[in-house]
Every structure is written in structure tokens, then in C-alpha cells.
Protein backbone atom coordinates (compact mmCIF):
# COMPACT_ATOMS: atom_id res chain seq x y z
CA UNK A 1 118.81 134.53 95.21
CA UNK A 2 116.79 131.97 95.07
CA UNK A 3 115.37 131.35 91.13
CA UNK A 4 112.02 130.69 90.19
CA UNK A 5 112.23 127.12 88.71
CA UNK A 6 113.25 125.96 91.59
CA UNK A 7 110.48 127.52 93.64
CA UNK A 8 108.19 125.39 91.22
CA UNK A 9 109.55 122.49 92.07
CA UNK A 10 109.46 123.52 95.71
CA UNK A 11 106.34 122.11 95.56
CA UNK A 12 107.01 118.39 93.98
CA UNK A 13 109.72 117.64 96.56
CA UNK A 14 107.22 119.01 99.48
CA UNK A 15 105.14 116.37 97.44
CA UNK A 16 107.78 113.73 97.34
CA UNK A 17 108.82 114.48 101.41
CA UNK A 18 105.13 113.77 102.04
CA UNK A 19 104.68 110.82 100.11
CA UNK A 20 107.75 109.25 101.42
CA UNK A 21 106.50 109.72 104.56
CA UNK A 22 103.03 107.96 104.17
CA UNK A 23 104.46 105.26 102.28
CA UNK A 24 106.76 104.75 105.47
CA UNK A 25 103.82 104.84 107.75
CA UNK A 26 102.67 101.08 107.53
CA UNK A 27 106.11 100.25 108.40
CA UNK A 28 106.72 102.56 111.60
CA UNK A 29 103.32 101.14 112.83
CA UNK A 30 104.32 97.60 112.85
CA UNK A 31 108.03 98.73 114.58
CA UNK A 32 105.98 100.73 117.29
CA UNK A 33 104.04 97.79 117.77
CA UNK A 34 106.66 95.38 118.23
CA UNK A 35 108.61 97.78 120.42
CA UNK A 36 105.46 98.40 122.40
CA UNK A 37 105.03 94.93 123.02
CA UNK A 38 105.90 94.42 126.83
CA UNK A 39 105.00 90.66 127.27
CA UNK A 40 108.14 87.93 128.49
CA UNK A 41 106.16 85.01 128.01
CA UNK A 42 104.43 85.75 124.68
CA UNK A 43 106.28 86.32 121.73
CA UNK A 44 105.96 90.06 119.67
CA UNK A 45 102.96 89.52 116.96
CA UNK A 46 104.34 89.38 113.71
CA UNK A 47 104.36 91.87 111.08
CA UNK A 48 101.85 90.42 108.87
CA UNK A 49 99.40 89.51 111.70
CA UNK A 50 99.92 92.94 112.69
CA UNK A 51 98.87 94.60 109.53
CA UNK A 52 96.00 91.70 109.44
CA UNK A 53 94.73 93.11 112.28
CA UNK A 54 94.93 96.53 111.55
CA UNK A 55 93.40 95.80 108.09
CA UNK A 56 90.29 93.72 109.96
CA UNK A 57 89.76 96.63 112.53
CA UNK A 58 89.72 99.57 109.65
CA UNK A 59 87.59 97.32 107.07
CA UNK A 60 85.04 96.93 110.71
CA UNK A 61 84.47 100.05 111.56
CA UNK A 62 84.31 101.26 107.70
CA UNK A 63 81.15 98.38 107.50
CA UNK A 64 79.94 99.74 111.10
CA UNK A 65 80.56 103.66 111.42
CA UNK A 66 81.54 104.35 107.75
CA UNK A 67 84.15 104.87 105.50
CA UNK A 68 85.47 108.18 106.94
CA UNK A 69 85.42 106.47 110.62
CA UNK A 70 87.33 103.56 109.04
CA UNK A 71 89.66 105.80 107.23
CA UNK A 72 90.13 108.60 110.26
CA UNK A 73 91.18 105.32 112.21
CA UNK A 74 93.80 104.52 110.34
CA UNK A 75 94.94 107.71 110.15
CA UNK A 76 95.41 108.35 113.49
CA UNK A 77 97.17 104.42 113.76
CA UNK A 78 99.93 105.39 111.43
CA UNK A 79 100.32 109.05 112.59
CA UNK A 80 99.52 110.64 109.59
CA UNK A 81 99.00 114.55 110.44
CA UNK A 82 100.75 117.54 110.91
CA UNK A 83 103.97 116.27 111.75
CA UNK A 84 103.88 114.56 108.22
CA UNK A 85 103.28 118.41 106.52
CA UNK A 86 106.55 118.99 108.92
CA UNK A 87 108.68 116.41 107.19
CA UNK A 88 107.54 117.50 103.80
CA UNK A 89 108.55 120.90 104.60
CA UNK A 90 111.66 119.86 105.90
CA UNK A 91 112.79 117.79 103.11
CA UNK A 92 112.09 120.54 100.28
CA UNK A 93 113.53 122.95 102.73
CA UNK A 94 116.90 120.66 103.45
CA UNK A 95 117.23 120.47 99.73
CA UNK A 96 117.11 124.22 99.04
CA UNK A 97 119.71 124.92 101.72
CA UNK A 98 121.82 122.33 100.36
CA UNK A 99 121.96 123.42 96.84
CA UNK A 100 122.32 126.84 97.82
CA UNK A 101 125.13 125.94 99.69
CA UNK A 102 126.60 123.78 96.59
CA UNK A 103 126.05 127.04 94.67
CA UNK A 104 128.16 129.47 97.03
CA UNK A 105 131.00 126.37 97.76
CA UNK A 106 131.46 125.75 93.90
């Protein structure tokens, strides 16, 4: 079956899954943008203008609605939610099954 140490550490690569995921947010937001950019004549923004932008529109409407209205912005610019708890999930899951198959093939 499956032991209990490594149900503890279920939790730490749930952890890890989800943290790799945030940390890759900033970058799928500038890709989406530059993929969603539908303009011939005018050249795809670049990244850093991109993330200037983002950074002047959250630090705005932190100064003009608040912190959490700044913050629940960004959030919901870089997709953070429950498809991010997914991917955690899924990561600490795809490890389990793949040491328990290691275990059974070795």
C-alpha cells in the first residue's frame, strides 16, 4: 500500500505543483498576450512593456479601490484559481502513481 511518509510529503509536492505553477504565471500571461495580439501593422508589445503595464494597472487600482482590488486583479490576469489547486493535485498525484509503479516494475 501506500506508506505513511510518503502521504506526508503528499502535501510538499501538492506545495511544490502549486508553486511551480504561480511562479509560471507571469510568464503564460505575457505568451497569451503576445498570441492574443491580432494587429498586422503594429508589432506584438514586448514582454517587459507588457509586465510594465500590468504592474502600472495593479499598483492603480491598489492606490484607487485597494489592495485586495489590486491584488484580485492580478489574480484573475494570470489565472490563478482552481485550475492551479488542479495542477498541484496532479503533480503529487503523477508522482505517487509513478513510484508506485517503480515499486511493482523493480
Amino acid at each position: 500500500g501506500i506508506n505513511a511518509e510518503y502521504m506526508g510529503m503528499f502535501g510538499s509536492k501538492m506545495l511544490a505543483g502549486g508553486l511551480g505553477t504561480i511562479v509560471a504565471a507571469p510568464f503564460n500571461y505575457i505568451r497569451n498576450m503576445k498570441y492574443g495580439h491580432h494587429q498586422d501593422n503594429i508589432p506584438a508589445p514586448s514582454s517587459v512593456k507588457i509586465m510594465t503595464d500590468l504592474t502600472k494597472t495593479v499598483q492603480n487600482k491598489m492606490a484607487t479601490e485597494g489592495t485586495r482590488s489590486g491584488l484580485s486583479f492580478l489574480h484573475m490576469r494570470w489565472n490563478l484559481g482552481w485550475g492551479t489547486a488542479r495542477v498541484a493535485v496532479g503533480m503529487a498525484t503523477g508522482d505517487l502513481a509513478y513510484r508506485k509503479c517503480k515499486e511493482w516494475l523493480i
